[in-house]
N, C-alpha and C. Protein backbone atom coordinates (compact mmCIF):
# COMPACT_ATOMS: atom_id res chain seq x y z
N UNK A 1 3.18 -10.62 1.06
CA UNK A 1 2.19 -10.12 0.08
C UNK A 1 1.96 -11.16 -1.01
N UNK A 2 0.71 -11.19 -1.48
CA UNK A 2 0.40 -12.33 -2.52
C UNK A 2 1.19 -11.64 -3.69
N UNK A 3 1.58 -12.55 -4.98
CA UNK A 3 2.81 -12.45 -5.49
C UNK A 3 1.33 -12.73 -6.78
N UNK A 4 1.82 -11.81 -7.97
CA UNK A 4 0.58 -11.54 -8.88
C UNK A 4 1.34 -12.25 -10.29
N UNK A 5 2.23 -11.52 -10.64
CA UNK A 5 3.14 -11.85 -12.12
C UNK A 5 4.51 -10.92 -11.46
N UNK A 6 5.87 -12.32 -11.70
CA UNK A 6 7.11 -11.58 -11.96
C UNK A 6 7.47 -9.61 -12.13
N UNK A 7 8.32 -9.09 -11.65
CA UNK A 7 8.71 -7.65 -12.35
C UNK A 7 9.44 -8.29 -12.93
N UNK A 8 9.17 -7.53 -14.23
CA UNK A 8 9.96 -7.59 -15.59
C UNK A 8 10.53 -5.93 -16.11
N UNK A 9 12.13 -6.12 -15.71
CA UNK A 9 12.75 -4.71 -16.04
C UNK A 9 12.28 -3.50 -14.94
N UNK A 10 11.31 -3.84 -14.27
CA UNK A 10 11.43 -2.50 -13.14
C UNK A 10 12.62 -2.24 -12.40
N UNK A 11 13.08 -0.84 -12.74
CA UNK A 11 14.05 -0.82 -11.81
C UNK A 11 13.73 0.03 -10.81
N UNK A 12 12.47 0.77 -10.54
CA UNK A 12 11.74 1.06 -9.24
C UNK A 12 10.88 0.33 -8.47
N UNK A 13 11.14 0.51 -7.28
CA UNK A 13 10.26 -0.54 -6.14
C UNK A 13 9.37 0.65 -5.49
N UNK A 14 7.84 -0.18 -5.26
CA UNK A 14 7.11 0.84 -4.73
C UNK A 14 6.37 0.56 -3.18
N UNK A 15 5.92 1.34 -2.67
CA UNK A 15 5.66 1.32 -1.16
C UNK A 15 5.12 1.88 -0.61
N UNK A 16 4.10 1.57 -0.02
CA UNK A 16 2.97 2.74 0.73
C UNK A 16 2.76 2.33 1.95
N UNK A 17 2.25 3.39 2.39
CA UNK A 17 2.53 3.30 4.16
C UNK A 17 1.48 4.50 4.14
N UNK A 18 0.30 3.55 4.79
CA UNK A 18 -0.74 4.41 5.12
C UNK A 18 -1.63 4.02 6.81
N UNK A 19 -2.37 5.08 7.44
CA UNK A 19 -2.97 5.02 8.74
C UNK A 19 -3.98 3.71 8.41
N UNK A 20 -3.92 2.75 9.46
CA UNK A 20 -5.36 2.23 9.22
C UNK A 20 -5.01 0.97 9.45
N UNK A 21 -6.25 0.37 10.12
CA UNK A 21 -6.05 -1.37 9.74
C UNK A 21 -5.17 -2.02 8.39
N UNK A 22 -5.74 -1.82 7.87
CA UNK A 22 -5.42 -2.86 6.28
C UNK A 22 -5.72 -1.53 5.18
N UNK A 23 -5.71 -0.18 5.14
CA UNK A 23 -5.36 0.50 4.65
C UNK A 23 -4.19 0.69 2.59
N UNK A 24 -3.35 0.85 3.37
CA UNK A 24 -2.21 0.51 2.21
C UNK A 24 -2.04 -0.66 1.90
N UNK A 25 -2.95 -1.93 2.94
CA UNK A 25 -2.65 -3.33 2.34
C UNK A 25 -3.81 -3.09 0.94
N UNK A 26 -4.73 -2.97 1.32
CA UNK A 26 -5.45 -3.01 0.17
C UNK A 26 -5.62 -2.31 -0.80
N UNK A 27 -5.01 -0.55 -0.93
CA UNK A 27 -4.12 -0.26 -2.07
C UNK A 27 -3.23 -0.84 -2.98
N UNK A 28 -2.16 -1.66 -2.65
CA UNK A 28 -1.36 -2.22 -2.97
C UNK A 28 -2.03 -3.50 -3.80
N UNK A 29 -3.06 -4.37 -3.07
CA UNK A 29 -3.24 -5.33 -3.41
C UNK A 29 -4.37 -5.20 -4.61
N UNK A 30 -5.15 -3.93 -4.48
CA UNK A 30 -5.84 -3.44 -6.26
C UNK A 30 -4.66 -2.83 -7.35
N UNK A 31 -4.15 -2.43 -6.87
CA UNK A 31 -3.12 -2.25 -7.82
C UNK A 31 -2.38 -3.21 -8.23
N UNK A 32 -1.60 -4.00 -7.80
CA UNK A 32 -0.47 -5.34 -8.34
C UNK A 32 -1.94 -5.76 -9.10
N UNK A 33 -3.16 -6.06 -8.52
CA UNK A 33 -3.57 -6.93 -9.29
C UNK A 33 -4.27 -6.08 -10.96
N UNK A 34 -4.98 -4.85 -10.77
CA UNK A 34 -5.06 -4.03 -11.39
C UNK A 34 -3.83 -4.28 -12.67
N UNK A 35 -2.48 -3.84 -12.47
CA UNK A 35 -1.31 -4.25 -13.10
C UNK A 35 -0.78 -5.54 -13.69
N UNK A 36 -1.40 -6.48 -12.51
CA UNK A 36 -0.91 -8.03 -12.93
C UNK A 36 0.14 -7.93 -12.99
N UNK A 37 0.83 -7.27 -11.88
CA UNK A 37 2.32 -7.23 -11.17
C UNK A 37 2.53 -6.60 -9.99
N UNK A 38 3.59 -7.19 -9.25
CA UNK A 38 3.57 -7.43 -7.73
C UNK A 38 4.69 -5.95 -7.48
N UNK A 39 4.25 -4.99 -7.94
CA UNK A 39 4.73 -3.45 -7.73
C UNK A 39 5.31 -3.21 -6.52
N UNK A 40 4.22 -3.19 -5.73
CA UNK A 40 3.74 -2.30 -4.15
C UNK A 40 3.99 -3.43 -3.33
N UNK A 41 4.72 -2.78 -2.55
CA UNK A 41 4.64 -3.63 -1.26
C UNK A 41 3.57 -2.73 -0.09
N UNK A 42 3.25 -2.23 0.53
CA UNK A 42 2.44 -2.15 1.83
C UNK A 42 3.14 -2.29 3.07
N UNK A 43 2.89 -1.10 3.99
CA UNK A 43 2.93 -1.41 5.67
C UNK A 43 2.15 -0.08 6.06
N UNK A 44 0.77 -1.27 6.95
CA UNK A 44 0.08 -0.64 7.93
C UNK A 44 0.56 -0.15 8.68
N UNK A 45 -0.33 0.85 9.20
CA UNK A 45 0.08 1.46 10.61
C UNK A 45 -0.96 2.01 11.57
N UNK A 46 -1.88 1.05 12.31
CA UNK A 46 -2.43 0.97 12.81
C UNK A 46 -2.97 2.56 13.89
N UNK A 47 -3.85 2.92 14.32
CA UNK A 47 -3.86 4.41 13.94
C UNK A 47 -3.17 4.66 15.77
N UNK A 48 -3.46 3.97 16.67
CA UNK A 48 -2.91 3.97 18.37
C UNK A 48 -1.12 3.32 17.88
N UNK A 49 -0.80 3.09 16.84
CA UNK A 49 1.06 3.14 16.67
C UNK A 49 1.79 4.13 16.93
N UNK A 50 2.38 4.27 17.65
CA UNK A 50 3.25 5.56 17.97
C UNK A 50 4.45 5.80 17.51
N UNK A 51 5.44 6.87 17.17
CA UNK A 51 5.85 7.43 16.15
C UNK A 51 7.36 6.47 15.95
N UNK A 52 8.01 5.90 16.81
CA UNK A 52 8.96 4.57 17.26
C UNK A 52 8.73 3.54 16.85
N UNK A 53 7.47 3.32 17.09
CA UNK A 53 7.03 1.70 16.05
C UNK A 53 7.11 1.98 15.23
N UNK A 54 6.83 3.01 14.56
CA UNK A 54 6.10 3.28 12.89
C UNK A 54 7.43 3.45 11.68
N UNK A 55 8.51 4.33 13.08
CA UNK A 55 10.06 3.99 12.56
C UNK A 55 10.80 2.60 12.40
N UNK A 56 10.39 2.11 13.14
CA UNK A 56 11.26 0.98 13.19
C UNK A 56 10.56 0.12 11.97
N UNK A 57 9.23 -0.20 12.04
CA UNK A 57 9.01 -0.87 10.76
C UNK A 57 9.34 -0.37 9.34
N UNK A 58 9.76 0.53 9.19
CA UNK A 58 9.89 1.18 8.05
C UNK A 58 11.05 1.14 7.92
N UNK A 59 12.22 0.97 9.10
CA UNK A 59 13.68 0.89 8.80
C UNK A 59 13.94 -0.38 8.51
N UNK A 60 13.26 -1.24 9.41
CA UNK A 60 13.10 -2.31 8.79
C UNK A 60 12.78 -3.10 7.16
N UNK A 61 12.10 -1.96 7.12
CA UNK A 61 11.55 -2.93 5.78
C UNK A 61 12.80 -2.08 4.48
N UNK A 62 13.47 -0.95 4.87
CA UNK A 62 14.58 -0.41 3.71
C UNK A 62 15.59 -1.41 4.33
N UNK A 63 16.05 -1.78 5.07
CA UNK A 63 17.09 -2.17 5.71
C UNK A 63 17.20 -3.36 4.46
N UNK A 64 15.91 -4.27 4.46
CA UNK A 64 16.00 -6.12 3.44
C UNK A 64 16.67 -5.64 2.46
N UNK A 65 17.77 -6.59 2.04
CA UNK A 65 18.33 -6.45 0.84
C UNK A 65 17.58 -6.30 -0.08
N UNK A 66 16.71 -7.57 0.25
CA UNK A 66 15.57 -7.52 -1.15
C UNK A 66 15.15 -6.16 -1.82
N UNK A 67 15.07 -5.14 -1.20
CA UNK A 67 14.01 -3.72 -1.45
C UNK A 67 15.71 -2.55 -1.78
N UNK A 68 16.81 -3.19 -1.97
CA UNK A 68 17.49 -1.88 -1.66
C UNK A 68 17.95 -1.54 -3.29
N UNK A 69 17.01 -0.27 -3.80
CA UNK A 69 16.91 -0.16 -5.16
C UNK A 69 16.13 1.25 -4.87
N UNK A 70 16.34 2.08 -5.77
CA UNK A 70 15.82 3.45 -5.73
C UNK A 70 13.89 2.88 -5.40
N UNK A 71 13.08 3.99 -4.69
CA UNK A 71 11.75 3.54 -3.82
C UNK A 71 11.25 4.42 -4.52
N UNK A 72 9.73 4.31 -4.81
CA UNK A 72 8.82 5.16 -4.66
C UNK A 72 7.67 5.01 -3.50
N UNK A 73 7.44 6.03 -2.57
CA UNK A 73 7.01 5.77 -1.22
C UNK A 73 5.98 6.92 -1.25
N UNK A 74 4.74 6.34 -1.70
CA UNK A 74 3.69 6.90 -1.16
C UNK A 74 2.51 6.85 0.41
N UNK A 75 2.53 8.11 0.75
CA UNK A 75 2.34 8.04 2.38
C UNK A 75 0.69 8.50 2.46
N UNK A 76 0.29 8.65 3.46
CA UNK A 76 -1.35 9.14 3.47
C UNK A 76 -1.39 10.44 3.82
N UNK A 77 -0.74 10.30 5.07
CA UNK A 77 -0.25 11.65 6.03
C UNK A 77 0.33 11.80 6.99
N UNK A 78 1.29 12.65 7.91
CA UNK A 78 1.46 12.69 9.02
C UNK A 78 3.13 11.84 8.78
N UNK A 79 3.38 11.65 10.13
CA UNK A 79 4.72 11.14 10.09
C UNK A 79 5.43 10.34 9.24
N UNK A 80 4.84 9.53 8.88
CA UNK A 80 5.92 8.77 7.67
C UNK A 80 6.28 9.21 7.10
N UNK A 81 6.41 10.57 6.24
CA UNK A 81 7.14 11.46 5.83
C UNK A 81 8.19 12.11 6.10
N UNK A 82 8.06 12.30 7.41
CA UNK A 82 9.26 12.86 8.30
C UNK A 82 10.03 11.24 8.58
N UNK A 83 9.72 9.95 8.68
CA UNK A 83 10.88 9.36 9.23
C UNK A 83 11.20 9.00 7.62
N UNK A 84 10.76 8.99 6.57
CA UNK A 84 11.29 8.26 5.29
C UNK A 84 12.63 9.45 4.93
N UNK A 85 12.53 10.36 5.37
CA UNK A 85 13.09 11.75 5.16
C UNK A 85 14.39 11.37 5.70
N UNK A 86 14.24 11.11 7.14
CA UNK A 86 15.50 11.14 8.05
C UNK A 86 16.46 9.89 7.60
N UNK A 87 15.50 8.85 7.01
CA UNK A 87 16.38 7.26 6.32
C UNK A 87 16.88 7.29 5.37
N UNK A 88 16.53 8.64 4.32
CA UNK A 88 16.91 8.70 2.75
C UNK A 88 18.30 9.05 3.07
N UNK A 89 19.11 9.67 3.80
CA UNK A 89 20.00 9.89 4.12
C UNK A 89 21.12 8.98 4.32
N UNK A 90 20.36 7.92 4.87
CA UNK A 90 21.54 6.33 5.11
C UNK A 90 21.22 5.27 4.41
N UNK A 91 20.39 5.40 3.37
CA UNK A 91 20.05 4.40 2.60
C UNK A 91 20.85 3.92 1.45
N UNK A 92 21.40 5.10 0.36
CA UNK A 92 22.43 4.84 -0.20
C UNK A 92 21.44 4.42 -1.56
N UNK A 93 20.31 4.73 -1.84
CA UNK A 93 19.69 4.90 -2.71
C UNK A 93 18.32 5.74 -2.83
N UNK A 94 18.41 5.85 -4.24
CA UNK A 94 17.17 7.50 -3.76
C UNK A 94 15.83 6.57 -3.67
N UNK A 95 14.96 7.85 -3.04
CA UNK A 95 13.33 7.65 -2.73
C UNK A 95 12.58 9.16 -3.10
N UNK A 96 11.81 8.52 -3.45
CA UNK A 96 10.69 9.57 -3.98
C UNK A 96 9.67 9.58 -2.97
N UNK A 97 8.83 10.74 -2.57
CA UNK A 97 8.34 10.52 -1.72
C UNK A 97 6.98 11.94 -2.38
N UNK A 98 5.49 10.89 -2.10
CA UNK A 98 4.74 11.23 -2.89
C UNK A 98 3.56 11.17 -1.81
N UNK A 99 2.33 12.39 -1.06
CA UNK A 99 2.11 12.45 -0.08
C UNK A 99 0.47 12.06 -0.81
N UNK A 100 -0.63 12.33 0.67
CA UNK A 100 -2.02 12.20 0.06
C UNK A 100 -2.25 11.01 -1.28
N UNK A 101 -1.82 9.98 -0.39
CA UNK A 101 -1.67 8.89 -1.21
C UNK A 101 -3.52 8.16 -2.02
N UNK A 102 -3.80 8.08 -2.94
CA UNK A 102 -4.86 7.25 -3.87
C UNK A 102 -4.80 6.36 -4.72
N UNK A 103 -5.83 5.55 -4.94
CA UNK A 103 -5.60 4.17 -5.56
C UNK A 103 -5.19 4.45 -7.29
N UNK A 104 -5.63 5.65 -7.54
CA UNK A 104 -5.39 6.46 -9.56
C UNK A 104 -4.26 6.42 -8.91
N UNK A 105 -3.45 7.13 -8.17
CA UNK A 105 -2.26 7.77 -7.88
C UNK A 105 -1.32 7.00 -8.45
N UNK A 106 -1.31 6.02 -7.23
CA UNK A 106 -0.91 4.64 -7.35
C UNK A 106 -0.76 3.45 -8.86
N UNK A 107 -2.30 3.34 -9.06
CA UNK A 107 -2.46 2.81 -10.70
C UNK A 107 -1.32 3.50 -11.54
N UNK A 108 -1.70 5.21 -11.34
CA UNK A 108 -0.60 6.17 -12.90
C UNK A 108 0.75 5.73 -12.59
N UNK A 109 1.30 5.93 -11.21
CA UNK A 109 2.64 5.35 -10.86
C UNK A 109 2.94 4.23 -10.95
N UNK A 110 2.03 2.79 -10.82
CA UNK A 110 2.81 1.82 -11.61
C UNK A 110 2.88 1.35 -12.62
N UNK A 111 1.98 2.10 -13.61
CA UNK A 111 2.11 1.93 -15.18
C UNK A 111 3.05 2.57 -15.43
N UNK A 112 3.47 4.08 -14.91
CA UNK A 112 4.83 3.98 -15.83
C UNK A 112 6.29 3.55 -15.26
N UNK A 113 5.74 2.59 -14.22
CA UNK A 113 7.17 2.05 -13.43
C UNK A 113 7.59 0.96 -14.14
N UNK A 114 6.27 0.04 -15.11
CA UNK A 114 6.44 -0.68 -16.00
C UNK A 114 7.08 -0.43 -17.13
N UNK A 115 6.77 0.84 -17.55
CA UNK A 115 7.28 1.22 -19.07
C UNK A 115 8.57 2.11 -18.84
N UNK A 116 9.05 1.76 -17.54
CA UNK A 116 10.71 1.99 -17.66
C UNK A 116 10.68 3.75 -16.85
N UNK A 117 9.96 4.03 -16.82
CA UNK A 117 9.99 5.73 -16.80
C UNK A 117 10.60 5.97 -15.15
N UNK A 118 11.56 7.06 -15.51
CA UNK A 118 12.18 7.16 -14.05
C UNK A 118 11.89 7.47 -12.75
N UNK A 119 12.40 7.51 -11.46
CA UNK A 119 11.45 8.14 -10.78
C UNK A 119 11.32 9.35 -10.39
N UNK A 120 12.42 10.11 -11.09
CA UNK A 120 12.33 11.15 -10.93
C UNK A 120 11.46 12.28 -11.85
N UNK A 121 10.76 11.64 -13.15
CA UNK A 121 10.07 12.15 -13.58
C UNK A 121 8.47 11.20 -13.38
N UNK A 122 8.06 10.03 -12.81
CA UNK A 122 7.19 10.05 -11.43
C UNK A 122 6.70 10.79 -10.76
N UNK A 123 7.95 11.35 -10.06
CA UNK A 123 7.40 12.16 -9.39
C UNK A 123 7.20 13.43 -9.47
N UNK A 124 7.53 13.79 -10.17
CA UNK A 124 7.14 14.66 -11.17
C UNK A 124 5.85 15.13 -12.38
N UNK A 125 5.31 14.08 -12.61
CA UNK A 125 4.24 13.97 -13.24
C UNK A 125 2.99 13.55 -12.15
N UNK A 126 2.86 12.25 -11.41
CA UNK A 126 1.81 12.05 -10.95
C UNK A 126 1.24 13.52 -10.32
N UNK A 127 1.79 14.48 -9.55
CA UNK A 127 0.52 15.58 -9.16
C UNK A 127 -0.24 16.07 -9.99
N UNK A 128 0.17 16.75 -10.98
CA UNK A 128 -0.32 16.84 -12.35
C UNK A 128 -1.32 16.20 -13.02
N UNK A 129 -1.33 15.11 -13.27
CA UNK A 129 -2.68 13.93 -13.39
C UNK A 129 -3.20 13.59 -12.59
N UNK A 130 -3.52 13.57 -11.20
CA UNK A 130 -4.05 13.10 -10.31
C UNK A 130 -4.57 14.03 -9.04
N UNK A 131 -5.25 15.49 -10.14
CA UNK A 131 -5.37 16.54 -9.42
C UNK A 131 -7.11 16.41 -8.51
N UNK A 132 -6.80 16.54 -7.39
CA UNK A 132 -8.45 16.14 -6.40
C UNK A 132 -9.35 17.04 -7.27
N UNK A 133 -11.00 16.98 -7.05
CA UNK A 133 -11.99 17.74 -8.29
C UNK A 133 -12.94 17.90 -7.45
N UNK A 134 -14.07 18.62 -7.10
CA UNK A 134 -15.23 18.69 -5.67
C UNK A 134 -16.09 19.68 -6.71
N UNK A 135 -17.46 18.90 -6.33
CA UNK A 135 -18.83 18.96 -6.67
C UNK A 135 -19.37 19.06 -5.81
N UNK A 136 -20.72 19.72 -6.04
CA UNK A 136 -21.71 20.16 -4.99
C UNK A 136 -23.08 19.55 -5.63
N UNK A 137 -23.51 18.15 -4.81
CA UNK A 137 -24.78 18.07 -5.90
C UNK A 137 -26.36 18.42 -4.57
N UNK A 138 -26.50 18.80 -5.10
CA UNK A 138 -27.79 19.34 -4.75
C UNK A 138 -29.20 18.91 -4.71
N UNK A 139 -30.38 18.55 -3.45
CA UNK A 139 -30.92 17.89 -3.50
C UNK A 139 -32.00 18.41 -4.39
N UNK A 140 -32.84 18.11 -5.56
CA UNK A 140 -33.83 19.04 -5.81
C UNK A 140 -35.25 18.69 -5.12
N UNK A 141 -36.24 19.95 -5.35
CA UNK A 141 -37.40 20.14 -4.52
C UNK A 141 -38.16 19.50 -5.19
N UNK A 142 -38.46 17.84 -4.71
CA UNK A 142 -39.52 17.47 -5.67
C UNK A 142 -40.73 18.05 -4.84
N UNK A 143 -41.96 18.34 -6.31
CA UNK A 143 -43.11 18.72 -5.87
C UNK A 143 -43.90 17.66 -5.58
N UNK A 144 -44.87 17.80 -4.50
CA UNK A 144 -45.97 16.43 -4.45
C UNK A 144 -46.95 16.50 -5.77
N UNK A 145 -47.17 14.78 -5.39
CA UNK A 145 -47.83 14.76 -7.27
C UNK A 145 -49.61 14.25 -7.09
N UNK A 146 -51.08 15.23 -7.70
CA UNK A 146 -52.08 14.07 -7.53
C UNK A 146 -51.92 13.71 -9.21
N UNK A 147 -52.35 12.49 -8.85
CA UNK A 147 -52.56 11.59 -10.21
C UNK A 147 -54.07 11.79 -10.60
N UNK A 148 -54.67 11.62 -11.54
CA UNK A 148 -56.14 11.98 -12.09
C UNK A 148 -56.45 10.44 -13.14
N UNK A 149 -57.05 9.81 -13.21
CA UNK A 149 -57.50 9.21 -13.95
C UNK A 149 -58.78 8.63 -13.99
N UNK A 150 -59.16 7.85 -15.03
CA UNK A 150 -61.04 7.04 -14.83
C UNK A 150 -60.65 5.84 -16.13
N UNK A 151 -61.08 4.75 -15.24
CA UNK A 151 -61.88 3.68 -16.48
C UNK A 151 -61.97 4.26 -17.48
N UNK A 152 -62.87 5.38 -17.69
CA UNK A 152 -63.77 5.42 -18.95
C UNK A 152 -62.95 6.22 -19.81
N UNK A 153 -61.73 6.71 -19.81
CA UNK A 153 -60.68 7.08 -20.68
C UNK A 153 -59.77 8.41 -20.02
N UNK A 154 -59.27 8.62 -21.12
CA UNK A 154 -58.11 9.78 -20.33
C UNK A 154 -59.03 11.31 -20.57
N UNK A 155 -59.69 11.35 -21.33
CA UNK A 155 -60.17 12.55 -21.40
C UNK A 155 -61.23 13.11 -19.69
N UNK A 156 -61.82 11.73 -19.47
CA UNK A 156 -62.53 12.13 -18.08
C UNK A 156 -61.53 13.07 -17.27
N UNK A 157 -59.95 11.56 -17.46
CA UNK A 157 -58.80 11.77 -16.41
C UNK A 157 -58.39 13.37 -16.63
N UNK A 158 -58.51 14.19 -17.71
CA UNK A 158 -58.10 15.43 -18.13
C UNK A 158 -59.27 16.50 -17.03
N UNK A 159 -60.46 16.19 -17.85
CA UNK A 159 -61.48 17.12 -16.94
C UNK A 159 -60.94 17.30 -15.30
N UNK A 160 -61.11 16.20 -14.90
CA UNK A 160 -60.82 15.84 -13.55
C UNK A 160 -59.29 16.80 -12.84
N UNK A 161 -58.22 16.93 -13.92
CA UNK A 161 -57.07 17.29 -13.72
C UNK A 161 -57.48 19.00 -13.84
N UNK A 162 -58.19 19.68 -14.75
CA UNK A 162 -58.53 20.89 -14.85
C UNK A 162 -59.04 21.27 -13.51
N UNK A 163 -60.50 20.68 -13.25
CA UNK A 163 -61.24 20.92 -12.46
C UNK A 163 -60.13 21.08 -10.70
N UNK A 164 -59.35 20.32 -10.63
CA UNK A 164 -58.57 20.51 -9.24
C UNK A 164 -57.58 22.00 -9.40
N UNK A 165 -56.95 21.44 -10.45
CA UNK A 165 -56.15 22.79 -10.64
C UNK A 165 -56.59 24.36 -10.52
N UNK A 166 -58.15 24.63 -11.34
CA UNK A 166 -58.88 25.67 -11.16
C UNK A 166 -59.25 26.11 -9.53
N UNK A 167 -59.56 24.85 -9.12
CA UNK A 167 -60.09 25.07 -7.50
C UNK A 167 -58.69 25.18 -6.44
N UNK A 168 -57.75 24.23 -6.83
CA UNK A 168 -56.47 24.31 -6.05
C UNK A 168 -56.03 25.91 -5.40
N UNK A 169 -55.53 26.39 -4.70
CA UNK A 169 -55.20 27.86 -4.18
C UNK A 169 -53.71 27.62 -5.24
N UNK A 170 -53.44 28.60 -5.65
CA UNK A 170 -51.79 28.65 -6.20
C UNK A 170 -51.45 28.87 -5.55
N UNK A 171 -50.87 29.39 -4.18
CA UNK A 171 -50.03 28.95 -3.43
C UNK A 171 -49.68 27.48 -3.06
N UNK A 172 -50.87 26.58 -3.33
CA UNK A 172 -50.58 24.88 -3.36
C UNK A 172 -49.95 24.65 -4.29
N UNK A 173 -50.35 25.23 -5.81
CA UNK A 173 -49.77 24.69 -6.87
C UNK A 173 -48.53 24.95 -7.07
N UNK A 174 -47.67 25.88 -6.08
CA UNK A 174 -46.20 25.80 -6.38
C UNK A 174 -45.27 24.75 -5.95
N UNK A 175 -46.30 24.15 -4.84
CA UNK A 175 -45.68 22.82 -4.72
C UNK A 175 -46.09 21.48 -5.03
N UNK A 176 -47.27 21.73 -6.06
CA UNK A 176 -47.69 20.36 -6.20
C UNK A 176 -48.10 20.42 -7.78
N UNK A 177 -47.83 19.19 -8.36
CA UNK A 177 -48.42 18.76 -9.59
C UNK A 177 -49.56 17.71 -9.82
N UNK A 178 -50.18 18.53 -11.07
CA UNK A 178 -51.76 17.57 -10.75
C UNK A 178 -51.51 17.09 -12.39
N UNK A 179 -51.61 15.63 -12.64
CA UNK A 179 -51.01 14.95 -13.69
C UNK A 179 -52.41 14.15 -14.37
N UNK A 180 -52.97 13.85 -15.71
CA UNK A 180 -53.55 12.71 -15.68
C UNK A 180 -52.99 11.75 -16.24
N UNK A 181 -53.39 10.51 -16.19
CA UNK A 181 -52.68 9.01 -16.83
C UNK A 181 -54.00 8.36 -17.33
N UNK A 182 -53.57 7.67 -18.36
CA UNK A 182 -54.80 6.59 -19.00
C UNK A 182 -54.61 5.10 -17.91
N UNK A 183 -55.73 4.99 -17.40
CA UNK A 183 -55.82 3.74 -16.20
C UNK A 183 -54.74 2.60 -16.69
N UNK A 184 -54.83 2.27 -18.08
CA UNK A 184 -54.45 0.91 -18.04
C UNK A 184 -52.71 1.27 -18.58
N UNK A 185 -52.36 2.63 -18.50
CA UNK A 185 -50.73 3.03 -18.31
C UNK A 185 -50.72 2.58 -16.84
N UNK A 186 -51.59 3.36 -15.93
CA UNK A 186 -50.88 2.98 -14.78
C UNK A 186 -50.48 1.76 -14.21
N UNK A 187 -51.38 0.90 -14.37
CA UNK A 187 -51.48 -0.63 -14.28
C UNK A 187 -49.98 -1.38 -14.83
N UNK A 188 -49.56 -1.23 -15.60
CA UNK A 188 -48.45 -1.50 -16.26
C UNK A 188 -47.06 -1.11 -16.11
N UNK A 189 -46.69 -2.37 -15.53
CA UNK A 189 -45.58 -2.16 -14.55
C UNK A 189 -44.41 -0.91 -14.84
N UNK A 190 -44.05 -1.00 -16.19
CA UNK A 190 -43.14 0.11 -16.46
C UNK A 190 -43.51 1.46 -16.14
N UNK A 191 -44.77 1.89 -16.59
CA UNK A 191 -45.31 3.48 -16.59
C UNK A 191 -45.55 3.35 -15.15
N UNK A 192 -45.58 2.35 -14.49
CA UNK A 192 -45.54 2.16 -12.39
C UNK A 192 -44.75 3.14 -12.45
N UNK A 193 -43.51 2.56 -12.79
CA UNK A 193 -42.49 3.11 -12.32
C UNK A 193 -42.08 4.42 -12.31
N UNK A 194 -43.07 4.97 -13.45
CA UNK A 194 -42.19 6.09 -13.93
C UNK A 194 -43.37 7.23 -13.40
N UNK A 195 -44.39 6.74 -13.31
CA UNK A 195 -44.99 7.66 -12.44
C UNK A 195 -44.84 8.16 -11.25
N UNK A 196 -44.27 7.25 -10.22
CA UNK A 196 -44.01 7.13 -8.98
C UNK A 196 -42.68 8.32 -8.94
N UNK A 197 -41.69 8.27 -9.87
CA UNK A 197 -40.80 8.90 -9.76
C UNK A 197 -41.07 10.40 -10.73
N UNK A 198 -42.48 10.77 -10.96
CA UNK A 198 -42.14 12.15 -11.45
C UNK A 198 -41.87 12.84 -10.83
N UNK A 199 -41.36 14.08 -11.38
CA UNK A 199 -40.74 15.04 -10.74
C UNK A 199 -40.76 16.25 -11.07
């Protein structure tokens, strides 16, 4: 993994293990840099990996001396949970284990891995701040628009706008707007714009 700025005083190491090509690589790698520290380590797991590979790299990677220090191990879904489970047992140091893994998630957890905070209140806090939120946005019904205008000023452009509307059936007019503009607004690139998009 590219190496961002020294840990200074962390005494938690962090780790994600998510489905996907380059997945948790590139979690990891907005965050350290996000942080401007080399937090997260990362291991893919390609989504045709089967549940033996996916162990073994992961025993592998607690096994390095380098990493053997209490973990925080955020997962996406699905098995890595169950084998980080079965390793916490022979590891001989604790792991936190933090599921439905996101890049905030991630960010809140290594800011306070910086400012010393344990991991047991980590994990403890990130669900709490990092609660999912769902909106419904809705397309609205734009109405069709005629435009009305004349050379000879806006007041023609007005008559002109009456005269359709009176004749229009209202059942048309619930879906359509009849507008006038002074010619040399329309001409002009800004009021272009803003005509085109009434609504």
């Amino acid at each position: 993994m590219e190496k961002h700025v020294k840990q200074n005083n962390i005494t938690t190491h962090g780790l994600i293990l998510a489905h996907g090509y380059a997945t948790a690589s590139s979690i990891a790698n907005v965050v350290n840099r996000l942080l401007k520290n080399n937090i997260f380590d990362a291991i893919d797991m390609p989504i045709n990996s089967d549940t033996k590979e996916m162990a073994e790299k992961i025993e592998y990677y607690f096994r390095n001396d380098e990493h053997r220090k209490d973990t925080l191990v955020f997962i996406d879904m699905g098995s890595p949970a169950d084998i980080v489970r079965k390793l916490e047992m022979k590891l001989g140091f604790t792991v936190g284990l933090i599921d439905n893994v996101s890049t905030l998630m991630v960010v809140d957890a290594g800011e306070k891995m910086t400012h010393g905070i344990s991991l047991e209140q980590i994990v403890k806090k990130i669900p709490d701040h990092c609660i999912p939120s769902g909106k419904m946005l809705y397309q609205k019904n734009k109405k069709d628009l005629i435009i009305t205008t004349c050379l000879t000023g806006i007041g023609t452009a007005k008559q002109i706008q009456k005269l359709l509307i009176e004749s229009l059936p209202q059942s048309m007019l619930s879906n359509l707007s009849v507008k006038s503009f002074e010619y040399d607004a329309l001409i002009d690139s800004d009021q272009r714009v803003y005509t085109f998009w009434y609504w």
